[in-house]
PDB file of N, CA and C in Angstrom:
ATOM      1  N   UNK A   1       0.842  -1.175   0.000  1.00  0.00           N
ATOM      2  CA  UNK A   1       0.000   0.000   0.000  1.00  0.00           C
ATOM      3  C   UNK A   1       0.890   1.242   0.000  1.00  0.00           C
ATOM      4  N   UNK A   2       0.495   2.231  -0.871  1.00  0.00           N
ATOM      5  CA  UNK A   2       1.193   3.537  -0.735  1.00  0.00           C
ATOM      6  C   UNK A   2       0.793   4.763  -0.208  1.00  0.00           C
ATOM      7  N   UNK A   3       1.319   5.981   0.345  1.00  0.00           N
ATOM      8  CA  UNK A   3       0.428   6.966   1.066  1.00  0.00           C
ATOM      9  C   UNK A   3       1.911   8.194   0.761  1.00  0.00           C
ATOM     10  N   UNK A   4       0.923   9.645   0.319  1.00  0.00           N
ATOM     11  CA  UNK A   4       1.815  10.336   0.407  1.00  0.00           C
ATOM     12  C   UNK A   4       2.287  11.113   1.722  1.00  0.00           C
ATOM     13  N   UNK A   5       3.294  11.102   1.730  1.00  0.00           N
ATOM     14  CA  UNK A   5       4.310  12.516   2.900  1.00  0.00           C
ATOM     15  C   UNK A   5       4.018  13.385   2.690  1.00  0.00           C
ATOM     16  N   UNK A   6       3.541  14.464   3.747  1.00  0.00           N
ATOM     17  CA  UNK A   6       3.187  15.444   3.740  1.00  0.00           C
ATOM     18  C   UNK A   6       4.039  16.516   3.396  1.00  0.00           C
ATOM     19  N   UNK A   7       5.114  16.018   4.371  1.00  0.00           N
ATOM     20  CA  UNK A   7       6.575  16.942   4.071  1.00  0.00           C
ATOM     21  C   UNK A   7       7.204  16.650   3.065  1.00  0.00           C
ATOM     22  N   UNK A   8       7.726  15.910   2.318  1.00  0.00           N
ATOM     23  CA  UNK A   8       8.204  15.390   1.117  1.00  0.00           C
ATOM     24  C   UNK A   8       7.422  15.545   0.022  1.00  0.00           C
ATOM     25  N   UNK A   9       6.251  15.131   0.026  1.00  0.00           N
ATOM     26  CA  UNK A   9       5.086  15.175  -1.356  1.00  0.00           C
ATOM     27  C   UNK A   9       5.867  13.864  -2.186  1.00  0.00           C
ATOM     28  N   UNK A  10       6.306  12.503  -1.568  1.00  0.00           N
ATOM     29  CA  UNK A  10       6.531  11.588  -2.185  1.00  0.00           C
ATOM     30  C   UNK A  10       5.661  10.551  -1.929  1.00  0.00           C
ATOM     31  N   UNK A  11       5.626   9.589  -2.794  1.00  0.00           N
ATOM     32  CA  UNK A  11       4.868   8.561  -2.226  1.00  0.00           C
ATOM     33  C   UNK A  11       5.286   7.412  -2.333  1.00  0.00           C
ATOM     34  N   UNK A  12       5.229   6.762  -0.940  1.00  0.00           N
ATOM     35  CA  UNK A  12       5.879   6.122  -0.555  1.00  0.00           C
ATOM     36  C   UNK A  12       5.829   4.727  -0.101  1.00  0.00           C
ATOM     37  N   UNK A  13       6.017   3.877   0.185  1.00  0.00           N
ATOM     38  CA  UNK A  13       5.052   2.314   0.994  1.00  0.00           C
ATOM     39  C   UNK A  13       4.549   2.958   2.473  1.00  0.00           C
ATOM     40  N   UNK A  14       4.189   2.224   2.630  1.00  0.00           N
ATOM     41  CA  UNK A  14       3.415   2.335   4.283  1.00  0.00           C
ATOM     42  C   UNK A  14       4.323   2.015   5.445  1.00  0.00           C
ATOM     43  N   UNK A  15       4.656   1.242   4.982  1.00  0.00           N
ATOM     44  CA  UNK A  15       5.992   0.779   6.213  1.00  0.00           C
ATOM     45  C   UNK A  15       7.030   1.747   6.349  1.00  0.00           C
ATOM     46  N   UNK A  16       7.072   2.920   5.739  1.00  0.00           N
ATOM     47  CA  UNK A  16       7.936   3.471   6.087  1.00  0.00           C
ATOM     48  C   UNK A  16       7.238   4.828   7.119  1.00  0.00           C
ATOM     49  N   UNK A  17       6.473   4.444   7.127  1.00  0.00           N
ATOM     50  CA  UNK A  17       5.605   5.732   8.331  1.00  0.00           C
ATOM     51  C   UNK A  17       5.194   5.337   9.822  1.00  0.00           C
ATOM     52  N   UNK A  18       5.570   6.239  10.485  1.00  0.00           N
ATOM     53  CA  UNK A  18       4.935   6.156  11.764  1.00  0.00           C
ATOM     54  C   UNK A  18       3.794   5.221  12.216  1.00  0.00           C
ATOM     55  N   UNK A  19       3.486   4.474  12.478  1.00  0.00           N
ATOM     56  CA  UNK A  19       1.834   3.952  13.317  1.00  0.00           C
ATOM     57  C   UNK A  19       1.687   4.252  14.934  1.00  0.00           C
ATOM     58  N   UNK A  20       0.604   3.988  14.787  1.00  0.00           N
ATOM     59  CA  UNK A  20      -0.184   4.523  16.229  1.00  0.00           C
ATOM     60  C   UNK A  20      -1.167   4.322  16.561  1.00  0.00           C
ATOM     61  N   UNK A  21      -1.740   3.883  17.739  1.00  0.00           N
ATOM     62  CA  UNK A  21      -3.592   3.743  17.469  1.00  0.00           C
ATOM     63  C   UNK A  21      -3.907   4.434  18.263  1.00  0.00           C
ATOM     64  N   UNK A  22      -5.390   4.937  17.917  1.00  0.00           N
ATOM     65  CA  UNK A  22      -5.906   5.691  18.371  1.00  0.00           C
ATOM     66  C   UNK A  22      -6.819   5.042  19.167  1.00  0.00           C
ATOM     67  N   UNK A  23      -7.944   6.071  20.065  1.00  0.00           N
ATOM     68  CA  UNK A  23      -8.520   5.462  21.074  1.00  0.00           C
ATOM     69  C   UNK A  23      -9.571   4.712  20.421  1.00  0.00           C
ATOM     70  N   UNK A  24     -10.099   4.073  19.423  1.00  0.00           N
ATOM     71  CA  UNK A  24     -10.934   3.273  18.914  1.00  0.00           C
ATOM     72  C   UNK A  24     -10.037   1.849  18.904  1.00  0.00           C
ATOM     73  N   UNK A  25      -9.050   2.005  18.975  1.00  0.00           N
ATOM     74  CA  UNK A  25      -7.981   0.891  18.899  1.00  0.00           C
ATOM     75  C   UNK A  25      -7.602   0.308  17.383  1.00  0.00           C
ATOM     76  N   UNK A  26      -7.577   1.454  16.518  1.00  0.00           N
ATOM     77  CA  UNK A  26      -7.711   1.099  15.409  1.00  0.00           C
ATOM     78  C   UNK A  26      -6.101   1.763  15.256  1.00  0.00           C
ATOM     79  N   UNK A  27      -5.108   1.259  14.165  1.00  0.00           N
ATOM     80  CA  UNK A  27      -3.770   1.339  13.573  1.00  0.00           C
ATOM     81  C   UNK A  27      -4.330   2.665  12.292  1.00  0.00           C
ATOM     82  N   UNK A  28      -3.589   3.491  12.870  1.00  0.00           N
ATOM     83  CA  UNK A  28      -3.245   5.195  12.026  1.00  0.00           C
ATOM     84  C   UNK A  28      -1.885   5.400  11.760  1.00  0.00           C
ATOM     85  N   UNK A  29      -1.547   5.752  10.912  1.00  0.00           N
ATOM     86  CA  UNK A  29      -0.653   5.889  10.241  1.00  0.00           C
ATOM     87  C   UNK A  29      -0.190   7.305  10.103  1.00  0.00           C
ATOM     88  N   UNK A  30       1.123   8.135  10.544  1.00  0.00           N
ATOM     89  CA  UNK A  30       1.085   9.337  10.465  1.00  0.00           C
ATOM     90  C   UNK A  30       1.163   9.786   9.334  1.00  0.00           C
ATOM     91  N   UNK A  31       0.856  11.400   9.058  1.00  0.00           N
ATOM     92  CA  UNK A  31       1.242  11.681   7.893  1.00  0.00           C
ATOM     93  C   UNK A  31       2.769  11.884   7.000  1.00  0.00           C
ATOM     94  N   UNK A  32       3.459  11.607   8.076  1.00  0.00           N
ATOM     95  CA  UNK A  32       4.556  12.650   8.086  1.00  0.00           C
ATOM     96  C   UNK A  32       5.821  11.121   8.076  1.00  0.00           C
ATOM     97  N   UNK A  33       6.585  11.295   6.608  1.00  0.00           N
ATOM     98  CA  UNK A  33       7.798   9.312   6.850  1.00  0.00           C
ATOM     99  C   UNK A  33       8.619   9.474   8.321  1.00  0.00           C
ATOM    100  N   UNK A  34       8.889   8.008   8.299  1.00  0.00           N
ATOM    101  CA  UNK A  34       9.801   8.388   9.206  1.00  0.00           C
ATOM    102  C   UNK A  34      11.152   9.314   8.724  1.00  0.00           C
ATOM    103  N   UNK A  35      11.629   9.013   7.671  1.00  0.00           N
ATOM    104  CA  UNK A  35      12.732  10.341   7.382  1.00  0.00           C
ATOM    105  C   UNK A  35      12.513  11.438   7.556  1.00  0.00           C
ATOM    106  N   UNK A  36      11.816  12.030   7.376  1.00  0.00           N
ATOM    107  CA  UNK A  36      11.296  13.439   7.204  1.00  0.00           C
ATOM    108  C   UNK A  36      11.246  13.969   8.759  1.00  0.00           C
ATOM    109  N   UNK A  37      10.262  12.829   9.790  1.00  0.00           N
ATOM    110  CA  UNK A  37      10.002  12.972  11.039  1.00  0.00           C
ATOM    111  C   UNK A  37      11.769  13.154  11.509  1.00  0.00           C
ATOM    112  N   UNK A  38      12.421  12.676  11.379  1.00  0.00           N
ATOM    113  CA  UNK A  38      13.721  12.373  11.766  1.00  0.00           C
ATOM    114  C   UNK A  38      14.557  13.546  11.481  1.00  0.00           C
ATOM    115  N   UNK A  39      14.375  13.837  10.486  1.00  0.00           N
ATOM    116  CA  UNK A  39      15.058  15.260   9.946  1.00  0.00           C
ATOM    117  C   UNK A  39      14.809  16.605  10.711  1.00  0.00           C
ATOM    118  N   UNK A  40      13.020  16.310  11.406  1.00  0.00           N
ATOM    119  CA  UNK A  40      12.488  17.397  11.496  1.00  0.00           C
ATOM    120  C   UNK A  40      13.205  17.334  13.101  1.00  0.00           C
ATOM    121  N   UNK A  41      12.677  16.271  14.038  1.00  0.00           N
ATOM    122  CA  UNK A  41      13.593  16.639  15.041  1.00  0.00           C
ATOM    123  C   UNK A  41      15.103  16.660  15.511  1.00  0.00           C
ATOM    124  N   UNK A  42      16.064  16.168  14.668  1.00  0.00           N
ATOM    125  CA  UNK A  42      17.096  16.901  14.686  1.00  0.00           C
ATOM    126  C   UNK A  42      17.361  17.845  14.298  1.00  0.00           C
ATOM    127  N   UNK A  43      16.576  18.897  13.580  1.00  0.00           N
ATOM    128  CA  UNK A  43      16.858  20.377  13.329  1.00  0.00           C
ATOM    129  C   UNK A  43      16.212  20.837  15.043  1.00  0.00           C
ATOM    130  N   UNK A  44      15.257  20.527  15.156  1.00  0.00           N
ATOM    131  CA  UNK A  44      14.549  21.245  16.710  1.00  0.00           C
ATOM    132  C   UNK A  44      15.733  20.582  18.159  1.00  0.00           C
ATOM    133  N   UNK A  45      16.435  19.540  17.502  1.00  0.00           N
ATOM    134  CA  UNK A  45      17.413  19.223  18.956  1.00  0.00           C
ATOM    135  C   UNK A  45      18.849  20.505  19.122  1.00  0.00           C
ATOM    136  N   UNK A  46      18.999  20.328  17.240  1.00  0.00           N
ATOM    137  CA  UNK A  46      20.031  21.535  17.147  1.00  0.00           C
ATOM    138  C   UNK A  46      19.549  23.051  17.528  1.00  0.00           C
ATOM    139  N   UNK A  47      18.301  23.231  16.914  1.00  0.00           N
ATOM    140  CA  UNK A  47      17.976  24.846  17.184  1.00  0.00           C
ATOM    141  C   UNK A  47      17.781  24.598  19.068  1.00  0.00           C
ATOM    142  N   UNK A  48      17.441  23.873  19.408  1.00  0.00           N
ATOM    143  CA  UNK A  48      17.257  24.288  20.921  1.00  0.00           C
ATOM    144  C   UNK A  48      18.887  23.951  21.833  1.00  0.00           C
ATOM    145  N   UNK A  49      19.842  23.174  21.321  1.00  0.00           N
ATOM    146  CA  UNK A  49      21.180  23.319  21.876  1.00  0.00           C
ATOM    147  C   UNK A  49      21.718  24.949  21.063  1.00  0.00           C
ATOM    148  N   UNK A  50      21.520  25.457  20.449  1.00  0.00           N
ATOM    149  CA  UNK A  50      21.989  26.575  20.120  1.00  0.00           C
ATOM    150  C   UNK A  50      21.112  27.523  21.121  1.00  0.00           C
ATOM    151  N   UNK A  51      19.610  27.242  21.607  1.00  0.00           N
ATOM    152  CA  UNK A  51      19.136  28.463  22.349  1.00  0.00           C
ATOM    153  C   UNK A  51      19.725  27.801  23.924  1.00  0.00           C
ATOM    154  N   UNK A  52      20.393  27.178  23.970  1.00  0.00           N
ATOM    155  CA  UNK A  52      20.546  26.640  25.277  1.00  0.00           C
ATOM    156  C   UNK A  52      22.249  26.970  25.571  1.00  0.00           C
ATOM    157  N   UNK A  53      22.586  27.443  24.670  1.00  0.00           N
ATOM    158  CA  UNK A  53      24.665  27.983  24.306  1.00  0.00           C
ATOM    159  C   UNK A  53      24.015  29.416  24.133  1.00  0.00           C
ATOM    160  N   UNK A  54      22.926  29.878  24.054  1.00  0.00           N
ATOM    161  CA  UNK A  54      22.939  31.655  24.171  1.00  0.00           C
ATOM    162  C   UNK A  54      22.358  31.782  25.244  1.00  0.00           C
ATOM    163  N   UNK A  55      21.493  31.199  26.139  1.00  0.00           N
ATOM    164  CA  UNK A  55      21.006  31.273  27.397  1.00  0.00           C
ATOM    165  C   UNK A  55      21.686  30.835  28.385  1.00  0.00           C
ATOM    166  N   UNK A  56      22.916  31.310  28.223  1.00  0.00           N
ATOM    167  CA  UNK A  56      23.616  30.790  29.043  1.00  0.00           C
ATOM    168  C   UNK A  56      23.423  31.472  30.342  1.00  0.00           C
ATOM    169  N   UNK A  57      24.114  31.087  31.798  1.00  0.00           N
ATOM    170  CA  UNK A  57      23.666  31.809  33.117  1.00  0.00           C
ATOM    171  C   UNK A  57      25.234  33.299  33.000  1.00  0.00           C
ATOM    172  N   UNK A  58      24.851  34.336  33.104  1.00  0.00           N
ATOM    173  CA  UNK A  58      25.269  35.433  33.160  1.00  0.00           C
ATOM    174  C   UNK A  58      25.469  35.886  34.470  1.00  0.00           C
ATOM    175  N   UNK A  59      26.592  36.060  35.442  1.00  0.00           N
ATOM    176  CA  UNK A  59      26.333  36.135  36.859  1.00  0.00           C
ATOM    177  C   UNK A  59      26.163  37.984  36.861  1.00  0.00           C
ATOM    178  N   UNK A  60      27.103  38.574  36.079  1.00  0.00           N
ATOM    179  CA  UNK A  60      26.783  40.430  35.811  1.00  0.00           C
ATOM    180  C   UNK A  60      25.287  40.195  35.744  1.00  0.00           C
ATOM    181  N   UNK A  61      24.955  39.373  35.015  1.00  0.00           N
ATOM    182  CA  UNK A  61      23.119  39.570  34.688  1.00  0.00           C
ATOM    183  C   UNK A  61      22.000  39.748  35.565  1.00  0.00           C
ATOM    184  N   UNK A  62      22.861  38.315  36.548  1.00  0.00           N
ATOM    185  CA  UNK A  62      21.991  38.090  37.238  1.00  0.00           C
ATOM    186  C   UNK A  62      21.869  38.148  38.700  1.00  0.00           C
ATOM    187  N   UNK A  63      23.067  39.017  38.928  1.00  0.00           N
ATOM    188  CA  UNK A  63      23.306  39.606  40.545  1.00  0.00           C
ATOM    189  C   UNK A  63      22.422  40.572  40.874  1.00  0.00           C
ATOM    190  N   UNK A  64      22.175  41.007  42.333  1.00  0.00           N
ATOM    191  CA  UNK A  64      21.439  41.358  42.651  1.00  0.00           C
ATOM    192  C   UNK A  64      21.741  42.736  42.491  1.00  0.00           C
ATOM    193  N   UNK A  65      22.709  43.552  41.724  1.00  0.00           N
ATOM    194  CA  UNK A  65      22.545  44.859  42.127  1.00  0.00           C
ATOM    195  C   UNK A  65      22.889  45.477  40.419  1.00  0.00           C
ATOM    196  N   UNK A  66      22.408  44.536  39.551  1.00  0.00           N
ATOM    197  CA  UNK A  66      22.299  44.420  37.809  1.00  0.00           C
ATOM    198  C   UNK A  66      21.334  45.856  37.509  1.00  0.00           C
ATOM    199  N   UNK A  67      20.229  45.968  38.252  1.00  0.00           N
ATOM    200  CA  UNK A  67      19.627  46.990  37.629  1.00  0.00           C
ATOM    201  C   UNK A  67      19.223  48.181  38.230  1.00  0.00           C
ATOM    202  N   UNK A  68      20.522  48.873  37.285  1.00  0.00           N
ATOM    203  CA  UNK A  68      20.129  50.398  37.622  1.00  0.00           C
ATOM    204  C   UNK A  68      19.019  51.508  37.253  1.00  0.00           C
ATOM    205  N   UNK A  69      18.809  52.030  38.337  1.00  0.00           N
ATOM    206  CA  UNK A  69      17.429  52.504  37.611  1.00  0.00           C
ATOM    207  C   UNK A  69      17.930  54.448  37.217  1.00  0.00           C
ATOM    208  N   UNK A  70      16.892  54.799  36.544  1.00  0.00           N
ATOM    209  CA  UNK A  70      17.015  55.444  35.668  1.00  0.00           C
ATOM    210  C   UNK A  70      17.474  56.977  36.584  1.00  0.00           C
ATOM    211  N   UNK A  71      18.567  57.281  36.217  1.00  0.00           N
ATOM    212  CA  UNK A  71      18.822  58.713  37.120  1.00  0.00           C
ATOM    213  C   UNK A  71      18.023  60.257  37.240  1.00  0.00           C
ATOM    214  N   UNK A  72      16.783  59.998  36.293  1.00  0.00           N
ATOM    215  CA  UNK A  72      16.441  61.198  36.116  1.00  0.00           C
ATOM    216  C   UNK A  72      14.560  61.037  37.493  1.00  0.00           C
ATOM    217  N   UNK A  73      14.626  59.537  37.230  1.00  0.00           N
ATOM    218  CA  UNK A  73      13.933  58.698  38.730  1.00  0.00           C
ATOM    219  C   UNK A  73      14.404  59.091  39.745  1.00  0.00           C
ATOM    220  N   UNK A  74      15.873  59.346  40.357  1.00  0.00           N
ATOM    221  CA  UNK A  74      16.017  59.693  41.885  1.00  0.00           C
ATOM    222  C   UNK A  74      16.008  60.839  42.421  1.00  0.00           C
ATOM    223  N   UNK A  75      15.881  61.963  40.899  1.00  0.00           N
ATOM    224  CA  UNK A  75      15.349  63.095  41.238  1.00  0.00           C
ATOM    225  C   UNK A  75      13.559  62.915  41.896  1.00  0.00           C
ATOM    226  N   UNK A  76      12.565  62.259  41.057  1.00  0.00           N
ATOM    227  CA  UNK A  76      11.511  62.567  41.476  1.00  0.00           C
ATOM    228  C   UNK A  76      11.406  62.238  43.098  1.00  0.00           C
ATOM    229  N   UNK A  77      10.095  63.015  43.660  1.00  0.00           N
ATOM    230  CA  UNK A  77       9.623  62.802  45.178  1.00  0.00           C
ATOM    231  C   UNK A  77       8.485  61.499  44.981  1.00  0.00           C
ATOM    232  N   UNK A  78       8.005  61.323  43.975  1.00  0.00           N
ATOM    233  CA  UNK A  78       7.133  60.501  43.951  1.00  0.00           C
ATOM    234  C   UNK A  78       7.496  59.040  42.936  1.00  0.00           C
ATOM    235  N   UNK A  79       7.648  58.332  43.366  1.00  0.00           N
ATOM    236  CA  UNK A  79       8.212  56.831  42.329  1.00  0.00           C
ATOM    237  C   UNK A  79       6.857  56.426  41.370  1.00  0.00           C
ATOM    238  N   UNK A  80       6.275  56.528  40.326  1.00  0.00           N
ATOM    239  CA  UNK A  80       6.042  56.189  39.550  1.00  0.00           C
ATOM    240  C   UNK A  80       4.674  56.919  38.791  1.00  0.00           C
ATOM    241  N   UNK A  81       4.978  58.238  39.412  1.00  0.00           N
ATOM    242  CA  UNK A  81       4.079  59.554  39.090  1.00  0.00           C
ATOM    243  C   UNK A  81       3.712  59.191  37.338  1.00  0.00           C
ATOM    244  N   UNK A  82       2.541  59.721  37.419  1.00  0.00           N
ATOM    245  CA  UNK A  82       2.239  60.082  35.838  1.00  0.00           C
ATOM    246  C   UNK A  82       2.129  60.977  35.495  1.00  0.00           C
ATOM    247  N   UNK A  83       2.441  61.330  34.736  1.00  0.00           N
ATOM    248  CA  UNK A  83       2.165  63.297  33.951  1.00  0.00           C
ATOM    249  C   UNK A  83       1.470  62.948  32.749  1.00  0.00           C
ATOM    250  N   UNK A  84       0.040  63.592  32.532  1.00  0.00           N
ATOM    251  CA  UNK A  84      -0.641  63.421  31.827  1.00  0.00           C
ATOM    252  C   UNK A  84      -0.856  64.475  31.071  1.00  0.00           C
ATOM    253  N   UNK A  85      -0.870  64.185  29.716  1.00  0.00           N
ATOM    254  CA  UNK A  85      -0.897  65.503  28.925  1.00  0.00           C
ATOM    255  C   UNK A  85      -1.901  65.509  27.944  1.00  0.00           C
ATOM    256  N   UNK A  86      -2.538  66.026  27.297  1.00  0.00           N
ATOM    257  CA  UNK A  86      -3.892  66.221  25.879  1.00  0.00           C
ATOM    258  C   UNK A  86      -3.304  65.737  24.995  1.00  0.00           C
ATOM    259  N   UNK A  87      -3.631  65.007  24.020  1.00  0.00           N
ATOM    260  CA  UNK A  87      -3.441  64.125  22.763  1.00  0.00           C
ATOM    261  C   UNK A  87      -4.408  64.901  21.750  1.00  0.00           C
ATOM    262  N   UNK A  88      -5.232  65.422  22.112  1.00  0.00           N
ATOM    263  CA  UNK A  88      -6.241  66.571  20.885  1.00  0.00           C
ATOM    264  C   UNK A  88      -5.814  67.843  21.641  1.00  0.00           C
ATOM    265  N   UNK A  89      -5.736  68.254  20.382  1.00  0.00           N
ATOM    266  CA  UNK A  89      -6.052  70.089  20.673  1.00  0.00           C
ATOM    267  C   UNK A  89      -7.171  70.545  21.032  1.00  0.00           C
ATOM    268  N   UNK A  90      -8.448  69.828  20.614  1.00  0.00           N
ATOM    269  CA  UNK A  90      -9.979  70.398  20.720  1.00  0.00           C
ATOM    270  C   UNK A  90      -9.744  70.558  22.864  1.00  0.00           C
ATOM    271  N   UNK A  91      -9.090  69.359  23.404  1.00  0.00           N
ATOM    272  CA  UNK A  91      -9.050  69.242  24.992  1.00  0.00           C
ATOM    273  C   UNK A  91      -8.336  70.254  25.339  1.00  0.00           C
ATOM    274  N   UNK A  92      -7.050  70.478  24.616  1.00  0.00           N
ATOM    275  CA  UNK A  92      -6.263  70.753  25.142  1.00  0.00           C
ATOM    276  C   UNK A  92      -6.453  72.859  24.685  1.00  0.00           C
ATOM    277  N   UNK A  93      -7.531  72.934  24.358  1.00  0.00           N
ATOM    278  CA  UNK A  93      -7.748  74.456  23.848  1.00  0.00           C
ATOM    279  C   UNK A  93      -9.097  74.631  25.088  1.00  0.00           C
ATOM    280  N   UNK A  94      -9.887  73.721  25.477  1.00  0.00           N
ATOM    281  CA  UNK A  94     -11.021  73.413  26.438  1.00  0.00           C
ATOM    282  C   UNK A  94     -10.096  73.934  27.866  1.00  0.00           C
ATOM    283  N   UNK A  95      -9.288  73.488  28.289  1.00  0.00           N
ATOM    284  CA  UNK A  95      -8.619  73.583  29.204  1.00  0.00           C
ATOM    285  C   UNK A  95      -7.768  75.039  29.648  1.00  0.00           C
ATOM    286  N   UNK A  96      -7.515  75.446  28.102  1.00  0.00           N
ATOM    287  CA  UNK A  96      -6.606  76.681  27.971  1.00  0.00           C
ATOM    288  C   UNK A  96      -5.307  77.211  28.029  1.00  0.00           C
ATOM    289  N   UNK A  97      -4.443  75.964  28.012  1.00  0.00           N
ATOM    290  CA  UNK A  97      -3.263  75.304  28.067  1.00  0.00           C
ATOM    291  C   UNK A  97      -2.677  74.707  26.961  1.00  0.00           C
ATOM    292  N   UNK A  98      -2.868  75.722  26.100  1.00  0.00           N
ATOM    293  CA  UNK A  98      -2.260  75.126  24.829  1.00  0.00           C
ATOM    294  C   UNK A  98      -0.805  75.675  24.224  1.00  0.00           C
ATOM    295  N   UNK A  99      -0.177  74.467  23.813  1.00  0.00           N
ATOM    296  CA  UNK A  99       1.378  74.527  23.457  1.00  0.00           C
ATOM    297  C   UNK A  99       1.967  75.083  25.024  1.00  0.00           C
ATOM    298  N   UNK A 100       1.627  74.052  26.418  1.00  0.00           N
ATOM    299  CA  UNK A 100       2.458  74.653  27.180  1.00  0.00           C
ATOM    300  C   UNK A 100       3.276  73.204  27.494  1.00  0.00           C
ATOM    301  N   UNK A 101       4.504  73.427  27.682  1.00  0.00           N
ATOM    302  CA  UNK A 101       5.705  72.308  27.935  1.00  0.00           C
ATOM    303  C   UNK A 101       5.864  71.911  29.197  1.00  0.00           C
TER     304      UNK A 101
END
């Protein structure tokens, strides 16, 4: 019997694909050959040892005194004040405060 690869677009015997049953207890066949399947997770073993060699542990990173906060912050009296300003002119002419900095 033959069945095409999804990833390949070849077609191929049956025996060369995945099986599995499902909960009817019936034999399914994946879509996907075993080559292809094989290919696909050794690219995902390599891409994740490469995110696992850039994530590396950083001790500068990750000490406790890493983040400095912003110097123009230790001027303010209040930590995380908002200054709210008009986004329309129609408000900001209502108010009578227009073009002030």
């Amino acid at each position: 019997m033959l069945k095409k690869c999804k990833e390949c677009n070849i077609t191929k015997s049956i025996s060369v694909f995945p099986r599995s049953k499902n909960s009817f207890n019936k034999v399914v066949y994946l879509a996907v050959c075993k080559v292809c399947k094989a290919a696909k997770v050794k690219a995902k073993r390599e891409s994740n040892k490469l995110n696992k060699c850039i994530s590396k542990y950083d001790a500068l990173e990750q000490s406790a005194n890493a983040f400095e906060d912003d110097p123009r912050a230790l001027k303010e009296v209040e930590y995380g004040r908002v200054v709210r300003k008009p986004t329309t002119m129609i408000y900001a002419m209502k108010k009578g405060d227009v073009f002030d900095d």
